[in-house]
PDB file of N, CA and C in Angstrom:
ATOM      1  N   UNK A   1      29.604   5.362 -31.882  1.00  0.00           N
ATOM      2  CA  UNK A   1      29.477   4.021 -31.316  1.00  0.00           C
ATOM      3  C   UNK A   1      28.119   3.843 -30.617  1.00  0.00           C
ATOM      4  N   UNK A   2      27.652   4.769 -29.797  1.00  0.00           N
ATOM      5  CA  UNK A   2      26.404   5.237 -28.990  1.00  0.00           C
ATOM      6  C   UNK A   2      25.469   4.492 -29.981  1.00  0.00           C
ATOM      7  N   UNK A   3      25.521   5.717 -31.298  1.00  0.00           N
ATOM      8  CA  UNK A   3      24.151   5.405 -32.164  1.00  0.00           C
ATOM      9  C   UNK A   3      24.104   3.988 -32.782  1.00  0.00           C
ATOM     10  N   UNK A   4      24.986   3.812 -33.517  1.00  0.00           N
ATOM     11  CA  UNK A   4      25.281   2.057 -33.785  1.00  0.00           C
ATOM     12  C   UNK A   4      24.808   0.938 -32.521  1.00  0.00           C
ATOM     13  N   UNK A   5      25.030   1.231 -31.298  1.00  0.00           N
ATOM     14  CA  UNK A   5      23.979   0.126 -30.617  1.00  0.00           C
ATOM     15  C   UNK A   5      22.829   0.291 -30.336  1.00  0.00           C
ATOM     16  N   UNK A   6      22.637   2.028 -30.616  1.00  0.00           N
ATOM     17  CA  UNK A   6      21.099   1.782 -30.115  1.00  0.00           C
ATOM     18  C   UNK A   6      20.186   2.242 -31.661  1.00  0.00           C
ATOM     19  N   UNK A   7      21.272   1.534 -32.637  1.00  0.00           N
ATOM     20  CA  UNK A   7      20.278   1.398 -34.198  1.00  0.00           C
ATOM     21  C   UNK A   7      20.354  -0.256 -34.052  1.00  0.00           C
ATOM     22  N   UNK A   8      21.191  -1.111 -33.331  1.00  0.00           N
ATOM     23  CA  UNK A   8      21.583  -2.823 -33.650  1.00  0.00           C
ATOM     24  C   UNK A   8      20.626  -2.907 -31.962  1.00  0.00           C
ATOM     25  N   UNK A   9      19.998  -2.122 -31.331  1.00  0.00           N
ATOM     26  CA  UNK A   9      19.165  -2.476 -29.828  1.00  0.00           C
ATOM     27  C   UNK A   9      17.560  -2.157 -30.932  1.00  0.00           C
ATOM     28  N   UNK A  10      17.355  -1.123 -31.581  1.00  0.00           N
ATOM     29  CA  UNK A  10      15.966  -1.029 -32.294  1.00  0.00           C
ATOM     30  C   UNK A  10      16.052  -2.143 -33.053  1.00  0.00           C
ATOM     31  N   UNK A  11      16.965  -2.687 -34.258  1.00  0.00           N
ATOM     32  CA  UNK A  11      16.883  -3.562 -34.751  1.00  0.00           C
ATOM     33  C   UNK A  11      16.139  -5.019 -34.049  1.00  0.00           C
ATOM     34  N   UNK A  12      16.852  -5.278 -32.819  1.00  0.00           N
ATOM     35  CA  UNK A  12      16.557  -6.299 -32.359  1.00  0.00           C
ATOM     36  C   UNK A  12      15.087  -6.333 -31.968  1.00  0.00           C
ATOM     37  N   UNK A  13      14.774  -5.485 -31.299  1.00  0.00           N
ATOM     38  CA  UNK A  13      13.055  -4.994 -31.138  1.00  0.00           C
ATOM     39  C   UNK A  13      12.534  -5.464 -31.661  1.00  0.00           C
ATOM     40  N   UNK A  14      12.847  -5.033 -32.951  1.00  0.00           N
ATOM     41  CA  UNK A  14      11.922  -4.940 -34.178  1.00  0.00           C
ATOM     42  C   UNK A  14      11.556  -6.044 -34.388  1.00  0.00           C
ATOM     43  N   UNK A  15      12.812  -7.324 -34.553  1.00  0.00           N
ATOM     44  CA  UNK A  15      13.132  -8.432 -35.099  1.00  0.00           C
ATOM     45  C   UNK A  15      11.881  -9.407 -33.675  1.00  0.00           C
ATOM     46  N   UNK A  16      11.959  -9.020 -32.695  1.00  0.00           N
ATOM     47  CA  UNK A  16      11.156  -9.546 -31.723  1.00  0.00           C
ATOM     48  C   UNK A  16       9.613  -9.572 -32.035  1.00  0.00           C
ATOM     49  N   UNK A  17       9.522  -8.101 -32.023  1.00  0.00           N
ATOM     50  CA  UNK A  17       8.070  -7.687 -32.390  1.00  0.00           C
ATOM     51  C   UNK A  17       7.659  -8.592 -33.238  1.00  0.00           C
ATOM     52  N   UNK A  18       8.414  -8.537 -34.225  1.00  0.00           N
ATOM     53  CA  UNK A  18       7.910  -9.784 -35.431  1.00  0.00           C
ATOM     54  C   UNK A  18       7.785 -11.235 -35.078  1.00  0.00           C
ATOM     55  N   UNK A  19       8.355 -11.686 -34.331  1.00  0.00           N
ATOM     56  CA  UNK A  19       8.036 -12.913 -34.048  1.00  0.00           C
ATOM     57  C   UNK A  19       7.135 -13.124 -32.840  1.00  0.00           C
ATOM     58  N   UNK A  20       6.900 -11.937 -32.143  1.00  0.00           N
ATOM     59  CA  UNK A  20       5.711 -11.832 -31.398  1.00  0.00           C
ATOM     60  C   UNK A  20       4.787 -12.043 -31.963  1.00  0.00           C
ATOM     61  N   UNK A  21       4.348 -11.454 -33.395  1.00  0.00           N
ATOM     62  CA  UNK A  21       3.488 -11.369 -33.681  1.00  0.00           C
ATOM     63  C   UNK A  21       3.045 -12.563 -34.449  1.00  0.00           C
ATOM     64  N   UNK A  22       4.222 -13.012 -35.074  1.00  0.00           N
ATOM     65  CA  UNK A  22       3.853 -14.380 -35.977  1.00  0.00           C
ATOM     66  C   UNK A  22       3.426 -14.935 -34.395  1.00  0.00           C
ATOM     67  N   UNK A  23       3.735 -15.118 -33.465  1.00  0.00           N
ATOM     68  CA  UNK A  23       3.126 -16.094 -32.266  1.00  0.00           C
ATOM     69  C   UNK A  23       1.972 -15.857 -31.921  1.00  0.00           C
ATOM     70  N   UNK A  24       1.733 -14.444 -32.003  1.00  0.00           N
ATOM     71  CA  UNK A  24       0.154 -14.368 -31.400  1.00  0.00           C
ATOM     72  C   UNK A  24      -0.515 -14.854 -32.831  1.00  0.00           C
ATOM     73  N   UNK A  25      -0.306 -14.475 -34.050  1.00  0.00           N
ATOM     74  CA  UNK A  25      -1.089 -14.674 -34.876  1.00  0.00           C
ATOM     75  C   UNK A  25      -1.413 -16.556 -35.182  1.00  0.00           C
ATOM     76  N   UNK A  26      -0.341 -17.120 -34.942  1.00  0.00           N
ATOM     77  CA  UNK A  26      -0.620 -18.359 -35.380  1.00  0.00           C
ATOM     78  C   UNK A  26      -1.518 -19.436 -33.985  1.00  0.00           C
ATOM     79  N   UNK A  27      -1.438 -18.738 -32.556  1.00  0.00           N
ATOM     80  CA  UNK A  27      -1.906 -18.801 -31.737  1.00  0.00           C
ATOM     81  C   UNK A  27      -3.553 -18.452 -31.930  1.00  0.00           C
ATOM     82  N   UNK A  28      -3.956 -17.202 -32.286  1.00  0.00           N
ATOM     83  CA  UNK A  28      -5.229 -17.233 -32.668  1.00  0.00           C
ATOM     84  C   UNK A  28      -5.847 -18.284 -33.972  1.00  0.00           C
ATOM     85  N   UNK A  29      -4.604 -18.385 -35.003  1.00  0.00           N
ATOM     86  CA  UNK A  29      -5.222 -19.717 -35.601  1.00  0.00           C
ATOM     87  C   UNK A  29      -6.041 -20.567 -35.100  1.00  0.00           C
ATOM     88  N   UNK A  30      -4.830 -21.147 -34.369  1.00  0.00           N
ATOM     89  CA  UNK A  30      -4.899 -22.517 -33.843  1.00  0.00           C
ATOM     90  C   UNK A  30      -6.412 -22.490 -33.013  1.00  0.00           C
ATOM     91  N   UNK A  31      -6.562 -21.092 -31.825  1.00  0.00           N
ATOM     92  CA  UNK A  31      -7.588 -21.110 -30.948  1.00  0.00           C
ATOM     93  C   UNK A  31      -8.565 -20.882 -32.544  1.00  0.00           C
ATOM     94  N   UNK A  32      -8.966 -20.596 -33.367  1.00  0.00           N
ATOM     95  CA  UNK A  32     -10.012 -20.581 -34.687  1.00  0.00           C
ATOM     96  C   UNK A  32     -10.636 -21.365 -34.856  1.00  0.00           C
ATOM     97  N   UNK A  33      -9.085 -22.724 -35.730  1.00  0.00           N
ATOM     98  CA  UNK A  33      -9.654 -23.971 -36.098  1.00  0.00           C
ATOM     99  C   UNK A  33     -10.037 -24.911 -34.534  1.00  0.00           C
ATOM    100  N   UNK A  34      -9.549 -24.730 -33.443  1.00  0.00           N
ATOM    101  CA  UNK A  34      -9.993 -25.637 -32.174  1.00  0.00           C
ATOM    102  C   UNK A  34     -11.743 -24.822 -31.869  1.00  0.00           C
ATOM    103  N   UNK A  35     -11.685 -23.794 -32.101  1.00  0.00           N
ATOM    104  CA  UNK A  35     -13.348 -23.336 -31.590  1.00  0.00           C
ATOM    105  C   UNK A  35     -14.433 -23.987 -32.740  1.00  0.00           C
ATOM    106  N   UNK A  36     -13.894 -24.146 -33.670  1.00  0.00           N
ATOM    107  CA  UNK A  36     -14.414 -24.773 -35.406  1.00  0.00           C
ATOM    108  C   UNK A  36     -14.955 -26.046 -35.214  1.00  0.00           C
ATOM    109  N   UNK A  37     -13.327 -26.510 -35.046  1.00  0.00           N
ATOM    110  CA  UNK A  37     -13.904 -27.923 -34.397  1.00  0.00           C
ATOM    111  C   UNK A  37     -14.495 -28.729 -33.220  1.00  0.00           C
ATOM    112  N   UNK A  38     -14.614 -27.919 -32.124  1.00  0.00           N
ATOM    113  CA  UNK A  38     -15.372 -28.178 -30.872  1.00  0.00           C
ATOM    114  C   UNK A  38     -16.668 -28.081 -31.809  1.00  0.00           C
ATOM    115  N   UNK A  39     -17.056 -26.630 -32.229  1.00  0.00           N
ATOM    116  CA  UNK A  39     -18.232 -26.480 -32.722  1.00  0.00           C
ATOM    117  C   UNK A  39     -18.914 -27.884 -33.610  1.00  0.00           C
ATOM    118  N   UNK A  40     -18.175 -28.560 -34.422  1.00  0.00           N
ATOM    119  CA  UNK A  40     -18.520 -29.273 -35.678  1.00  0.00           C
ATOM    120  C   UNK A  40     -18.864 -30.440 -34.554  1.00  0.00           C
ATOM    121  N   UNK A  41     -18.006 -30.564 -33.759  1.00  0.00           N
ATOM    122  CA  UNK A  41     -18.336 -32.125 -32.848  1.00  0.00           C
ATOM    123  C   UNK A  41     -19.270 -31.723 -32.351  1.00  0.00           C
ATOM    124  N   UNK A  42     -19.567 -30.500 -31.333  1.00  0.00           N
ATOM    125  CA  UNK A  42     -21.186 -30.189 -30.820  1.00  0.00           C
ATOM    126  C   UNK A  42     -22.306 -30.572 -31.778  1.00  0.00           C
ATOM    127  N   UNK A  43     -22.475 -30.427 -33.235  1.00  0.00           N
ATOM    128  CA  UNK A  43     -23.311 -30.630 -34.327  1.00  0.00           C
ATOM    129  C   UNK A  43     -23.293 -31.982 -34.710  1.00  0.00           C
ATOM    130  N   UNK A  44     -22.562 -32.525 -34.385  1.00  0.00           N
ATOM    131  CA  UNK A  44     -22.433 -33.856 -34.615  1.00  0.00           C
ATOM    132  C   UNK A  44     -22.858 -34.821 -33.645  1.00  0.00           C
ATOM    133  N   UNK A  45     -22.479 -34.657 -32.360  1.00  0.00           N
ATOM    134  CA  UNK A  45     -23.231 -34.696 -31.233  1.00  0.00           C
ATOM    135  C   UNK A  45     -24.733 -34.739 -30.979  1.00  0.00           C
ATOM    136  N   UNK A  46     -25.260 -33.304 -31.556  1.00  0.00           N
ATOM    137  CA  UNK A  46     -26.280 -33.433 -31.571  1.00  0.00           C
ATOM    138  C   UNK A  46     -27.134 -34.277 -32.146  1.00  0.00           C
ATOM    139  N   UNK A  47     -26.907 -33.773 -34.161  1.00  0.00           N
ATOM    140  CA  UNK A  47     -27.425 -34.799 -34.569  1.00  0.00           C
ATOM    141  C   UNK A  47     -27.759 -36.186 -34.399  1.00  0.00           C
ATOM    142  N   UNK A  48     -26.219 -36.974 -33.363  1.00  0.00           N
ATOM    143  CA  UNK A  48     -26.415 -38.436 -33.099  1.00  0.00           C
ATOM    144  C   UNK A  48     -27.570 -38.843 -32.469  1.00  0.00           C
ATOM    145  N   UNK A  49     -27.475 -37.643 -31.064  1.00  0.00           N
ATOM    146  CA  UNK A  49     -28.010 -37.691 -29.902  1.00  0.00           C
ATOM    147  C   UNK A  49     -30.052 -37.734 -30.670  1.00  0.00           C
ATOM    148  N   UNK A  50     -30.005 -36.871 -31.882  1.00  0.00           N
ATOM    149  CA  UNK A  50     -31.620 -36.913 -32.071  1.00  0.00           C
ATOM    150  C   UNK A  50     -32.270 -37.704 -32.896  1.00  0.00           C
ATOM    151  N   UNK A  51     -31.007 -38.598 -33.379  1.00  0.00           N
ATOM    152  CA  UNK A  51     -31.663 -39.610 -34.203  1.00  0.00           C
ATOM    153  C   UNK A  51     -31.837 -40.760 -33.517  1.00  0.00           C
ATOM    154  N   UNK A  52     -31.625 -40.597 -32.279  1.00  0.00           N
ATOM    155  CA  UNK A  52     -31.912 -42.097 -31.592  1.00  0.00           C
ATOM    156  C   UNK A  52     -32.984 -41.804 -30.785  1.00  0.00           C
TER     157      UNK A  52
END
């Protein structure tokens, strides 16, 4: 009985870990495309700013 909860207590871990990780990973996405696009508006910015 012992080993059966603490094979269904690793399981759960595991099952965590994984969605930890999908979170951090889709979290660094997101911070990717937001540094991308700050960047693209800075360039855009600029450009406006030197054609006038």
């Amino acid at each position: 009985m012992a080993r059966q909860q603490i094979c269904t207590q690793q399981n759960e871990y595991a099952r965590q870990a994984v969605i930890l990780a999908e979170i951090c990973n889709n979290f660094c996405e997101s911070l990717h495309v937001h540094r991308r696009h700050l960047s693209q508006q800075g360039s855009h910015h600029f450009i406006h700013r030197s054609k006038a």
